[in-house]
PDB file of N, CA and C in Angstrom:
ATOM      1  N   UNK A   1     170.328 163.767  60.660  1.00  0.00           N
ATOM      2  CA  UNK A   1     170.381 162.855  59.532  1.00  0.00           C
ATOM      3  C   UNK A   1     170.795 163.648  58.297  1.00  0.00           C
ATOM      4  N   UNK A   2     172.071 163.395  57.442  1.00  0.00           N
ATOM      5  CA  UNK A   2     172.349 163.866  56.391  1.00  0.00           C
ATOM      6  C   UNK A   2     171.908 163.250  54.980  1.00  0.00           C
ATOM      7  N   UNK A   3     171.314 163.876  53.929  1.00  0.00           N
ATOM      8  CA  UNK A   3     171.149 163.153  53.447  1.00  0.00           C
ATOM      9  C   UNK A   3     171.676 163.008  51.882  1.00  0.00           C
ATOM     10  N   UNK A   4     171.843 162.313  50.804  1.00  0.00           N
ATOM     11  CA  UNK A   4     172.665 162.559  50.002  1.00  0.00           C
ATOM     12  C   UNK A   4     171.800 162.975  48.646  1.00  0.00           C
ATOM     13  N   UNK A   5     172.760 164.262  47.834  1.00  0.00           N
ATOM     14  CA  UNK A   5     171.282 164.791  46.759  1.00  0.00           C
ATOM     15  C   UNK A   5     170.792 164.139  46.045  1.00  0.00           C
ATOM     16  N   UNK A   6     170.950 162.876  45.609  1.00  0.00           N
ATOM     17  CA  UNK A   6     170.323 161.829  44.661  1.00  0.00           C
ATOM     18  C   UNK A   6     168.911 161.472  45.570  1.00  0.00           C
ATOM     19  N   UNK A   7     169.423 160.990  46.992  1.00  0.00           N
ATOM     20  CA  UNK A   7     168.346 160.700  47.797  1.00  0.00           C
ATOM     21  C   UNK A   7     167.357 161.992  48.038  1.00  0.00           C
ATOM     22  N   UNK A   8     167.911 162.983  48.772  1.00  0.00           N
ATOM     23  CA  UNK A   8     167.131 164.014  48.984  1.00  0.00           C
ATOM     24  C   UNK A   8     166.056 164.391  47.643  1.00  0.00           C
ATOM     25  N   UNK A   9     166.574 164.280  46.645  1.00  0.00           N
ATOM     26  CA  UNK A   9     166.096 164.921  45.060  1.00  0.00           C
ATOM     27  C   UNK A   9     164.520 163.634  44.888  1.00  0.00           C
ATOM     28  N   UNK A  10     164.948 162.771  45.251  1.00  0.00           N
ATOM     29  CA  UNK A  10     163.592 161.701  45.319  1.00  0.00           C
ATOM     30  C   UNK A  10     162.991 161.690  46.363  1.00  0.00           C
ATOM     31  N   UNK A  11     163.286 162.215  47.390  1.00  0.00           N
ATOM     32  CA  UNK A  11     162.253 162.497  48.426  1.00  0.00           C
ATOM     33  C   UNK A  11     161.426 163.845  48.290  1.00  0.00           C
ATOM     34  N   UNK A  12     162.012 164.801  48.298  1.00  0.00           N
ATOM     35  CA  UNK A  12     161.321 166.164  47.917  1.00  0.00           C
ATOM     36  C   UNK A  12     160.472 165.708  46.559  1.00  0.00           C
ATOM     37  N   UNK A  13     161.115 165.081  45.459  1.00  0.00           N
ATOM     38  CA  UNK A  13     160.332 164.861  44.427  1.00  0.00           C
ATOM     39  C   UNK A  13     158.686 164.231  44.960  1.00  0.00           C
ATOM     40  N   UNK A  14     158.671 163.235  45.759  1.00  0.00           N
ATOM     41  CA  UNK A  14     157.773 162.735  46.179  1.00  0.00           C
ATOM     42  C   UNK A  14     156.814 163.820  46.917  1.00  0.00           C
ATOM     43  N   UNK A  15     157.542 164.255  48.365  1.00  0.00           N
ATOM     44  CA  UNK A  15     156.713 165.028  48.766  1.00  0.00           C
ATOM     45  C   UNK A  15     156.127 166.199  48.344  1.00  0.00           C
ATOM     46  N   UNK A  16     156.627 167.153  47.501  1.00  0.00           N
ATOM     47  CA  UNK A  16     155.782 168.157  46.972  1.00  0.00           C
ATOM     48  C   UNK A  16     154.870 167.756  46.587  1.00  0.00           C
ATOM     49  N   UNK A  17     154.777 166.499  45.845  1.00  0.00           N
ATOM     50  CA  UNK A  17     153.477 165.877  44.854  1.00  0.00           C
ATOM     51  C   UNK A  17     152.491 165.588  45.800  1.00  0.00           C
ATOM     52  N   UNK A  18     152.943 165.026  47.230  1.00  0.00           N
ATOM     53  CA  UNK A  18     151.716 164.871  48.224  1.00  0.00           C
ATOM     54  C   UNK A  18     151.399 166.065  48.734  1.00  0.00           C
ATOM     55  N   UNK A  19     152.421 166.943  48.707  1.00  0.00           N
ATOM     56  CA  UNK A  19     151.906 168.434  49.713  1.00  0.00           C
ATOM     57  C   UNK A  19     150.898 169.223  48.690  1.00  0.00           C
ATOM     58  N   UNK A  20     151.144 169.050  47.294  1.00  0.00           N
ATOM     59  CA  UNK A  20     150.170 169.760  46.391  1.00  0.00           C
ATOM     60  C   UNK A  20     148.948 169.321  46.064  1.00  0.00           C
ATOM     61  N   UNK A  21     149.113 167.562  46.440  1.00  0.00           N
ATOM     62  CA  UNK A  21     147.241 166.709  46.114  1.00  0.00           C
ATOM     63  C   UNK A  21     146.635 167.174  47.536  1.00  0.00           C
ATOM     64  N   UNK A  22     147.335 167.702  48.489  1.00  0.00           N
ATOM     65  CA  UNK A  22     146.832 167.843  49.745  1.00  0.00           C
ATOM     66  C   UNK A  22     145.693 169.027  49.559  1.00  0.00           C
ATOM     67  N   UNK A  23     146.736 169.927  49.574  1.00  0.00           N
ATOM     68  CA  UNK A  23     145.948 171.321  49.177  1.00  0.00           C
ATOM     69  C   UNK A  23     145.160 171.154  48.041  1.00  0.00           C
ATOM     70  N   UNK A  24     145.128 170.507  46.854  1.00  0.00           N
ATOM     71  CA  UNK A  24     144.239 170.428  46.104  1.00  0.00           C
ATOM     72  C   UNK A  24     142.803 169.565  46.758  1.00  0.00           C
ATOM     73  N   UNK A  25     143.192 168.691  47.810  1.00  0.00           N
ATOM     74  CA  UNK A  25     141.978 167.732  47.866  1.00  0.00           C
ATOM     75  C   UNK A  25     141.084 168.875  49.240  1.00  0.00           C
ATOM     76  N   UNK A  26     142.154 169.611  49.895  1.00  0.00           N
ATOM     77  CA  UNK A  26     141.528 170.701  50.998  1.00  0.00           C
ATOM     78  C   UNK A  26     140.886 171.307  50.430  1.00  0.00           C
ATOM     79  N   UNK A  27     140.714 171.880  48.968  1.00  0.00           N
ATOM     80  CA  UNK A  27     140.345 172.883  48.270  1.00  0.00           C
ATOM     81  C   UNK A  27     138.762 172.285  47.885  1.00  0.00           C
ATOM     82  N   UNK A  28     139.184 170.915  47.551  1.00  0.00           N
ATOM     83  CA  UNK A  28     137.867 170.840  47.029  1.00  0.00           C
ATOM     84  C   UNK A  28     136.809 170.468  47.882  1.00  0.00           C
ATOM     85  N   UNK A  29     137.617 169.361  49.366  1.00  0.00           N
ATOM     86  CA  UNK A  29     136.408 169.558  50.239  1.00  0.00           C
ATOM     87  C   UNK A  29     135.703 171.019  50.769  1.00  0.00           C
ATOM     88  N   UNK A  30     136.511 172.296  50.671  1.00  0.00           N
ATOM     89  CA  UNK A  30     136.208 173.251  51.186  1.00  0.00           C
ATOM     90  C   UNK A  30     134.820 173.794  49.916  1.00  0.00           C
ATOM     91  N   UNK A  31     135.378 173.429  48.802  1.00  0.00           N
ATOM     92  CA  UNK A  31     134.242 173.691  47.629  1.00  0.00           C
ATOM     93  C   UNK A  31     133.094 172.984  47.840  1.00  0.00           C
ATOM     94  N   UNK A  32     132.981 171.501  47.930  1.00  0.00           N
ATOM     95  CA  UNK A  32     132.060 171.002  48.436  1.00  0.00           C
ATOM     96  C   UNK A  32     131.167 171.495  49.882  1.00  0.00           C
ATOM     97  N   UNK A  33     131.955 172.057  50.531  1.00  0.00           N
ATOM     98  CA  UNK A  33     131.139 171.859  52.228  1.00  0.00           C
ATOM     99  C   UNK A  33     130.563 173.563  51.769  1.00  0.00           C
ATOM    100  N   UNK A  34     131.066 174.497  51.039  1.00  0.00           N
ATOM    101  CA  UNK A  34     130.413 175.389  50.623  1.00  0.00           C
ATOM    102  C   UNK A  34     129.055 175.519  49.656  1.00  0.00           C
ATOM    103  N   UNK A  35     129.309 174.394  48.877  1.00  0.00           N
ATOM    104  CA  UNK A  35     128.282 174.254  47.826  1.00  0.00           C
ATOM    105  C   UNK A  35     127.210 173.749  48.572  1.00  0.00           C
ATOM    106  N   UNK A  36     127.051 173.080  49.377  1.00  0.00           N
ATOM    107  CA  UNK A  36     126.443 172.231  50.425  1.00  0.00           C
ATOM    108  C   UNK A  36     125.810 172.578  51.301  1.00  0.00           C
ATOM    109  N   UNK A  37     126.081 173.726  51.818  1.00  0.00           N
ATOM    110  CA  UNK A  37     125.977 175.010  52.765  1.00  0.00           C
ATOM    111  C   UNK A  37     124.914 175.670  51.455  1.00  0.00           C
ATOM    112  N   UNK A  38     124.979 176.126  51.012  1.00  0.00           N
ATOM    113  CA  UNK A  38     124.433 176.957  50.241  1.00  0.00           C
ATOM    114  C   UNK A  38     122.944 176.399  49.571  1.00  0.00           C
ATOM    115  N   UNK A  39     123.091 174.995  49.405  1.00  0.00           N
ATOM    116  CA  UNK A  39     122.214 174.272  49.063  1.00  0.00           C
ATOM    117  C   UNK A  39     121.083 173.943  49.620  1.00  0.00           C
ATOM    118  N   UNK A  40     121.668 174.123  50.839  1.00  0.00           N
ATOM    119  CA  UNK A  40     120.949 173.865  51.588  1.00  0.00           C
ATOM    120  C   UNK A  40     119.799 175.391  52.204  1.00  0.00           C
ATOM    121  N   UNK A  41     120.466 176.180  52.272  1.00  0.00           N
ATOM    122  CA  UNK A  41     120.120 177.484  52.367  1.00  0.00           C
ATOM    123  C   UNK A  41     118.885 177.827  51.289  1.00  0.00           C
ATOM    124  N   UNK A  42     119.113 177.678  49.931  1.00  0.00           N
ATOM    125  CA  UNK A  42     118.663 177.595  48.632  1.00  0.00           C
ATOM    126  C   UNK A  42     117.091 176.776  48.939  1.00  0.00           C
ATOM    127  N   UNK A  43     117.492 175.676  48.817  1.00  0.00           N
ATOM    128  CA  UNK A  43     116.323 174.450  49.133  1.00  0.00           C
ATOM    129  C   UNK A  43     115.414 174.902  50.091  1.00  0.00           C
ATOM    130  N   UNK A  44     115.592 175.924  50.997  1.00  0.00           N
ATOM    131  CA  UNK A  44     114.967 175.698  52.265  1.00  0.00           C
ATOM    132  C   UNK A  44     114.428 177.084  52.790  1.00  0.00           C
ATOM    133  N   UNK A  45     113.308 177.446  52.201  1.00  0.00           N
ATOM    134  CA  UNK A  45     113.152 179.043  52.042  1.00  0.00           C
ATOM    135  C   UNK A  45     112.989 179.204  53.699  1.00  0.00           C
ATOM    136  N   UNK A  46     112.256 178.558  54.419  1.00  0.00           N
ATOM    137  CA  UNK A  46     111.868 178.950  55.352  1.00  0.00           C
ATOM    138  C   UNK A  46     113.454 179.259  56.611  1.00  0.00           C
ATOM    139  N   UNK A  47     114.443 178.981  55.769  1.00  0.00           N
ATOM    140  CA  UNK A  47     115.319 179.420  56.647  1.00  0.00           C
ATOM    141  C   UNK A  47     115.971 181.069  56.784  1.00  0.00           C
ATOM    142  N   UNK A  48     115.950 181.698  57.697  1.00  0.00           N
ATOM    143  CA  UNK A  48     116.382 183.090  57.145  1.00  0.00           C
ATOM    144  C   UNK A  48     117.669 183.498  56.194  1.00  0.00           C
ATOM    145  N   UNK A  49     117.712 184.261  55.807  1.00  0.00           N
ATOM    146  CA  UNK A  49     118.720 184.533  54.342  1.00  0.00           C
ATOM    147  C   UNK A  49     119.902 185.044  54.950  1.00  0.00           C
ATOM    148  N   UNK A  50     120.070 184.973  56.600  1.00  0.00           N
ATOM    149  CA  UNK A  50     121.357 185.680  57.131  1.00  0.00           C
ATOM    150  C   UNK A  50     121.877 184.406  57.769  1.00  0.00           C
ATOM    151  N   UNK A  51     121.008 183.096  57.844  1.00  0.00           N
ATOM    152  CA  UNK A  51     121.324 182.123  58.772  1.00  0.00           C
ATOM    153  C   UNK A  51     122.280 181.717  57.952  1.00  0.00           C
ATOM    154  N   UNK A  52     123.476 181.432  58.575  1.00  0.00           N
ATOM    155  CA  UNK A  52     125.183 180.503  57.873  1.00  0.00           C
ATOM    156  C   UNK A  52     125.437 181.840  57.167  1.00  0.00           C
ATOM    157  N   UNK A  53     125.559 183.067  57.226  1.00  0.00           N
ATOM    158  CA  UNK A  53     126.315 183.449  56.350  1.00  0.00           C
ATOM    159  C   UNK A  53     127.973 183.871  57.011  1.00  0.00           C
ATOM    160  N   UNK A  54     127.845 183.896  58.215  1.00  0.00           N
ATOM    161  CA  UNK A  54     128.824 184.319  59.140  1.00  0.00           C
ATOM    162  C   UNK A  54     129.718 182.576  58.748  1.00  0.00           C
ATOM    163  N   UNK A  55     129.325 181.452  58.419  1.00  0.00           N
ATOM    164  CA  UNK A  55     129.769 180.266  58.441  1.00  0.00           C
ATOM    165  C   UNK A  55     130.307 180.203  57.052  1.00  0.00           C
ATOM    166  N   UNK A  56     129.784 181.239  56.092  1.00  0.00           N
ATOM    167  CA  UNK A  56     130.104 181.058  54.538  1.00  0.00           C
ATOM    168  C   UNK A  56     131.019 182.049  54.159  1.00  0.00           C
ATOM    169  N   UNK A  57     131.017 183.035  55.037  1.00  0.00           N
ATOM    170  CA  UNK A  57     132.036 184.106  55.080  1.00  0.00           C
ATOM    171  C   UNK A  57     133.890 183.504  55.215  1.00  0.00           C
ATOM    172  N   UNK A  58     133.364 182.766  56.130  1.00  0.00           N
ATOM    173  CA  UNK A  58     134.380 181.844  57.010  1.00  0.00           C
ATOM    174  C   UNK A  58     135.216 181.302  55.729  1.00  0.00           C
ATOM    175  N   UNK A  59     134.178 180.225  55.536  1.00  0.00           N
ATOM    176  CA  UNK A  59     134.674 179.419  54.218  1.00  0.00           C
ATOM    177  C   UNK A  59     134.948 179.956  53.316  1.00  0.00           C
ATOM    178  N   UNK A  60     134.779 180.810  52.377  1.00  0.00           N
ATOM    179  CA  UNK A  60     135.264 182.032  51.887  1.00  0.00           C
ATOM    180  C   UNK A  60     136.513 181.884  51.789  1.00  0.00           C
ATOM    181  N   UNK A  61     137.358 183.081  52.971  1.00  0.00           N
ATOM    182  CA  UNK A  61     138.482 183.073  53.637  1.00  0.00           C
ATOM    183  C   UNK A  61     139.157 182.036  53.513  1.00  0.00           C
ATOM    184  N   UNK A  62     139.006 180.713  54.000  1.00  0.00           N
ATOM    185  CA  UNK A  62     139.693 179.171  53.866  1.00  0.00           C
ATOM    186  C   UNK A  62     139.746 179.194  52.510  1.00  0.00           C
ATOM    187  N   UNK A  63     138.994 179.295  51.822  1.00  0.00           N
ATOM    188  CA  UNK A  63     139.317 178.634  50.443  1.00  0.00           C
ATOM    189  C   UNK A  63     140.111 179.627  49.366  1.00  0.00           C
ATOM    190  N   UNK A  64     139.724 180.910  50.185  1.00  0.00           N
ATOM    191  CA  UNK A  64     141.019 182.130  49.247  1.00  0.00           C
ATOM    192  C   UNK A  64     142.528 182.058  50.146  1.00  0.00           C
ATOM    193  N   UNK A  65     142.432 181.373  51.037  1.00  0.00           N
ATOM    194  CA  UNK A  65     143.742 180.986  51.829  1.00  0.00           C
ATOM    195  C   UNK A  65     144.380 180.200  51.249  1.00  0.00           C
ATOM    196  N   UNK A  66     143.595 179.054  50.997  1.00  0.00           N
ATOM    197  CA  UNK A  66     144.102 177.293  50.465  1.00  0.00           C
ATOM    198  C   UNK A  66     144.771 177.810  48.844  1.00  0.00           C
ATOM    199  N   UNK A  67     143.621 178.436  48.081  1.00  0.00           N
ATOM    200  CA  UNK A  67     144.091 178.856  46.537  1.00  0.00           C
ATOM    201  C   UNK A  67     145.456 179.817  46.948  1.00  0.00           C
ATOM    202  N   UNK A  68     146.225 180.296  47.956  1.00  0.00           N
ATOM    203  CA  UNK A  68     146.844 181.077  47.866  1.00  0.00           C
ATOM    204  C   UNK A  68     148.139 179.999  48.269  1.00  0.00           C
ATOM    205  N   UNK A  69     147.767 178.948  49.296  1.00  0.00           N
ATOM    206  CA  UNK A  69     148.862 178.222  49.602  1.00  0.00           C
ATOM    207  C   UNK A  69     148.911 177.488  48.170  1.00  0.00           C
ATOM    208  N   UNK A  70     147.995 176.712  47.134  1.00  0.00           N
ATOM    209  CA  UNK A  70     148.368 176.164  46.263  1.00  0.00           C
ATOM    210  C   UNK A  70     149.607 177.282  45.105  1.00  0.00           C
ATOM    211  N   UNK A  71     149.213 178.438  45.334  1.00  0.00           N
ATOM    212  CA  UNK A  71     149.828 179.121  44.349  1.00  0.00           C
ATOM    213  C   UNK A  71     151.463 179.440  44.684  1.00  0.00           C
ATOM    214  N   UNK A  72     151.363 179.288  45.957  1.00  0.00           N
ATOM    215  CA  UNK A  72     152.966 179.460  46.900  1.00  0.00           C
ATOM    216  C   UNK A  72     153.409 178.394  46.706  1.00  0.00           C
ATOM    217  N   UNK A  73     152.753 177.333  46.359  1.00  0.00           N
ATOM    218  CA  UNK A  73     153.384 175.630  46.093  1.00  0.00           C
ATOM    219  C   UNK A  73     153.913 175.318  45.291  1.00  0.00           C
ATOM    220  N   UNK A  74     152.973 175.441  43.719  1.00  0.00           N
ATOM    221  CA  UNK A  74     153.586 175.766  41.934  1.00  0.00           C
ATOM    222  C   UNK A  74     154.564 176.225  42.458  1.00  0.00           C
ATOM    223  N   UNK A  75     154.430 177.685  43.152  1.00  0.00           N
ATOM    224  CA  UNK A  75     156.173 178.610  42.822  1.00  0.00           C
ATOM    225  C   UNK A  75     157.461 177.947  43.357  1.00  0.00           C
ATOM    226  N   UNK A  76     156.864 177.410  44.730  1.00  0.00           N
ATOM    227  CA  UNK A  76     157.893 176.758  45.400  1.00  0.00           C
ATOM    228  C   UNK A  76     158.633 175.158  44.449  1.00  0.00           C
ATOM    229  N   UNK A  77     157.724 174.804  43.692  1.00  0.00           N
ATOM    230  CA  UNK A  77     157.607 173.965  43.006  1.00  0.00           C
ATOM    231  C   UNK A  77     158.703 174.071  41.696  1.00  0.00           C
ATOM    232  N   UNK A  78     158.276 174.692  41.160  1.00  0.00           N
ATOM    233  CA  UNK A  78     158.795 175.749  40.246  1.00  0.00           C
ATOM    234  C   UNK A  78     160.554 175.948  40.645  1.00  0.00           C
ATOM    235  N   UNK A  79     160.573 176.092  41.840  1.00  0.00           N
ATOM    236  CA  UNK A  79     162.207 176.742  42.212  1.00  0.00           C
ATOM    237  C   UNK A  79     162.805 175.706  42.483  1.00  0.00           C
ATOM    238  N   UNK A  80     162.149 174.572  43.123  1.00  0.00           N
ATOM    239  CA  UNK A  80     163.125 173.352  43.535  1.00  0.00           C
ATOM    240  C   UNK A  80     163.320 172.828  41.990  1.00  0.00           C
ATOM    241  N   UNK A  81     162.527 172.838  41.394  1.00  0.00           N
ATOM    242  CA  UNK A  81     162.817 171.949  39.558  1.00  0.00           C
ATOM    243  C   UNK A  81     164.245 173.284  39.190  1.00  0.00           C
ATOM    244  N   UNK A  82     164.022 174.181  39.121  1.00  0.00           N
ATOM    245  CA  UNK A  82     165.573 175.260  39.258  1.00  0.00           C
ATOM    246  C   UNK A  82     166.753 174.892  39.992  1.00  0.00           C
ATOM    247  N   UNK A  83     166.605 174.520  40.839  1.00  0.00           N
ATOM    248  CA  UNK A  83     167.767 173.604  42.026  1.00  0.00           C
ATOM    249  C   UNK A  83     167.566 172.910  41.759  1.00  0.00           C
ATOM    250  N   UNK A  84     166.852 171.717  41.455  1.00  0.00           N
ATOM    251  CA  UNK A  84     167.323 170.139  40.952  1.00  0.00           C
ATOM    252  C   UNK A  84     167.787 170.287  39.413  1.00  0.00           C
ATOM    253  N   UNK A  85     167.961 170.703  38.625  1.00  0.00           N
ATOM    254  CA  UNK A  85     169.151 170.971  37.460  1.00  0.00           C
ATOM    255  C   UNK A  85     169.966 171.693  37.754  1.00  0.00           C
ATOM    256  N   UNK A  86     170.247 172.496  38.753  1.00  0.00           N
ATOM    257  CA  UNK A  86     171.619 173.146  38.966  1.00  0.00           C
ATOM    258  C   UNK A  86     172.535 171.475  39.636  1.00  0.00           C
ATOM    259  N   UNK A  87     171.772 171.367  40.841  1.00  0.00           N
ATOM    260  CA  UNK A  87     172.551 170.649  41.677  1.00  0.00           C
ATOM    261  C   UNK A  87     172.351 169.217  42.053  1.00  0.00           C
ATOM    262  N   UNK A  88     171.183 168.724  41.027  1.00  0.00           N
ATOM    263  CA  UNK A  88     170.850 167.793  40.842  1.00  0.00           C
ATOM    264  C   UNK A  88     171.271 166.718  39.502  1.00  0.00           C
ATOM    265  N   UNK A  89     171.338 167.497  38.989  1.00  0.00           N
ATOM    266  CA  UNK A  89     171.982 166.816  37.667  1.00  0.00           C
ATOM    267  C   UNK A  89     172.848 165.896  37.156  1.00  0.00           C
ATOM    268  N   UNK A  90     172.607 165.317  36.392  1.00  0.00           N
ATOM    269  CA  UNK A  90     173.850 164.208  35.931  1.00  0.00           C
ATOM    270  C   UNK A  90     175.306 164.971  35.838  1.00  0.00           C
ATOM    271  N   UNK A  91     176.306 164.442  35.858  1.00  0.00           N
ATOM    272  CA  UNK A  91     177.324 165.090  35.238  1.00  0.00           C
ATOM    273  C   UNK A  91     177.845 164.654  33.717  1.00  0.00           C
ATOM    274  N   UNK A  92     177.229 163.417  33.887  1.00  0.00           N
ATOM    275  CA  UNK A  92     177.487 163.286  32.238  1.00  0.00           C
ATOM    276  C   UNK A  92     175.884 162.703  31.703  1.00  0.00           C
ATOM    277  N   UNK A  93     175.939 162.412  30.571  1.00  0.00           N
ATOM    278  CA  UNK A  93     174.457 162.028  29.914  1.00  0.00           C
ATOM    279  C   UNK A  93     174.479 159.986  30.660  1.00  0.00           C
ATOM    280  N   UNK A  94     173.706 159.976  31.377  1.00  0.00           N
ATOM    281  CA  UNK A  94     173.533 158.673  30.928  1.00  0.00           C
ATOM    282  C   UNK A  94     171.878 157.844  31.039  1.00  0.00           C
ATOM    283  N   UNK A  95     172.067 156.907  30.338  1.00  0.00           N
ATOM    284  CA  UNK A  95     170.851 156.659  30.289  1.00  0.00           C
ATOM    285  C   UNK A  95     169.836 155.771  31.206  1.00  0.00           C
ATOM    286  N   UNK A  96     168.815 156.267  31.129  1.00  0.00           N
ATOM    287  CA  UNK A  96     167.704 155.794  32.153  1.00  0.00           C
ATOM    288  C   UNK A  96     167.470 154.597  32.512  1.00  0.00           C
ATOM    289  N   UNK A  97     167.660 153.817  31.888  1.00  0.00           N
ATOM    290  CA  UNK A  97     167.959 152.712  32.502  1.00  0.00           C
ATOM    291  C   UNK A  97     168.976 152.228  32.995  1.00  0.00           C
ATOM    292  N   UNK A  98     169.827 152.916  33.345  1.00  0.00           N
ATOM    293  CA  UNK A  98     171.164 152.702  34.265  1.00  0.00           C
ATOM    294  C   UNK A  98     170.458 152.337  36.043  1.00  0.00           C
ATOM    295  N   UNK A  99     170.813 151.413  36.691  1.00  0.00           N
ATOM    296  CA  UNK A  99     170.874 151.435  38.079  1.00  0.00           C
ATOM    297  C   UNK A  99     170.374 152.825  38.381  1.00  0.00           C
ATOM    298  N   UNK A 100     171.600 153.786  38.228  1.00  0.00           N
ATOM    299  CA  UNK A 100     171.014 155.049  39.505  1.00  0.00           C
ATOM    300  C   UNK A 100     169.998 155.495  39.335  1.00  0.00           C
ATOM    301  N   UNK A 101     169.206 155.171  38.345  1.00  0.00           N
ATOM    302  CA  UNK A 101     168.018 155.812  38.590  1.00  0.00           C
ATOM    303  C   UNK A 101     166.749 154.871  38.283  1.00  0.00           C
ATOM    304  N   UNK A 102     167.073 153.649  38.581  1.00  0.00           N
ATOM    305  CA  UNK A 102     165.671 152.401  38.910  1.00  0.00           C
ATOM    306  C   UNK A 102     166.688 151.655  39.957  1.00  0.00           C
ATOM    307  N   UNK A 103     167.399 152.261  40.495  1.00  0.00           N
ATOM    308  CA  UNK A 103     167.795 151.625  41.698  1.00  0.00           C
ATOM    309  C   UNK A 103     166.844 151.362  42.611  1.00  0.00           C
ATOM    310  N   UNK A 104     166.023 150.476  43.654  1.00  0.00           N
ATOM    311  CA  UNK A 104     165.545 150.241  44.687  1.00  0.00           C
ATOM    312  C   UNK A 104     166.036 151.426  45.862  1.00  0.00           C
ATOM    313  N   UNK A 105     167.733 151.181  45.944  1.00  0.00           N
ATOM    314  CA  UNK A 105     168.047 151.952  47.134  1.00  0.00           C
ATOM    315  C   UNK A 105     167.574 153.069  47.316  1.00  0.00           C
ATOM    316  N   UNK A 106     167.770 153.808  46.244  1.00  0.00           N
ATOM    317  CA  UNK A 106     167.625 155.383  46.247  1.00  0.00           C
ATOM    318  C   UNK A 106     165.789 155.678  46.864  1.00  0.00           C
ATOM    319  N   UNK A 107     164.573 154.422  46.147  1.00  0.00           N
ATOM    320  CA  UNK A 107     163.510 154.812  46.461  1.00  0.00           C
ATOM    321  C   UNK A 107     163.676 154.539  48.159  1.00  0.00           C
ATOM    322  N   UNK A 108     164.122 153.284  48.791  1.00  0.00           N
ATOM    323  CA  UNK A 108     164.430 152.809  49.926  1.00  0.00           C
ATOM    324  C   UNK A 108     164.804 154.028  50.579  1.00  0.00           C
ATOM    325  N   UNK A 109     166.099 154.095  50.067  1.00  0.00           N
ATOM    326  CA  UNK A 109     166.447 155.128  50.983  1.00  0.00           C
ATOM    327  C   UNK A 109     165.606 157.016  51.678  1.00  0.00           C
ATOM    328  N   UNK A 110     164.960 156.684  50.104  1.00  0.00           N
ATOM    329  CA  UNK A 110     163.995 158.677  50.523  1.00  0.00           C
ATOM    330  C   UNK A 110     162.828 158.290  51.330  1.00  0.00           C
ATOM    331  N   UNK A 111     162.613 156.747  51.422  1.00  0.00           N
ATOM    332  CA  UNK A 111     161.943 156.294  52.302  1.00  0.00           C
ATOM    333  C   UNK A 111     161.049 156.473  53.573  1.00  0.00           C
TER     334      UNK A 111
END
C-alpha cells in the first residue's frame, strides 16, 4: 500500500499521539502498581522487609525502561515535525480553511 504525504503526514500525526499516551498511561500504571506494592508492605509490619522486593526491583527496571522509551518518542517526535516541514509542507501559503486541510478524505483516508 502506497501512501500519499498529505495522507501519510495525518496518519503518523495521529499515531505518535497514541504511541506517546500509551507509554505515558504504561508509566503511570507501572507508578501506581509500585506505589501499591509498597503500601502495602508499609501498612503491614508483620510482613518481612525483603518480601516483594525482588517484585519492586522488577518494577523499577519497567518503569526506567518505559521513561526511556517515552524519551526515544519526544526525540523521534521531534524528527518527524523536522520531516514534516521539509517534505510536508505547503508549497505556497494557503489558508486553513481551504479543503486540503478540513477535507474528510485525507482524515478517511489515514484511516
Amino acid at each position: 500500500m502506497s501512501l500519499s504525504i498529505p495522507v501519510a503526514t495525518v496518519r503518523i500525526a495521529r499515531e505518535i499521539n497514541q504511541a506517546e499516551a500509551a507509554i505515558d498511561q504504561a508509566l503511570a500504571a507501572t507508578a501506581a502498581l509500585m506505589h501499591s506494592s509498597m503500601v502495602a508492605r508499609v501498612d503491614n509490619p508483620a510482613i518481612d522487609a525483603a518480601c516483594g522486593h525482588t517484585a519492586l526491583m522488577r518494577m523499577h527496571k519497567t518503569f526506567g525502561g518505559l521513561l526511556a522509551a517515552r524519551s526515544d518518542m519526544l526525540r523521534a517526535h521531534g524528527s518527524l515535525k523536522s520531516d514534516a516541514r521539509e517534505y510536508a509542507g505547503a508549497d505556497e501559503p494557503t489558508c486553513p480553511d481551504k479543503e486540503v486541510f478540513t477535507g474528510a478524505e485525507l482524515v478517511e483516508a489515514a484511516g
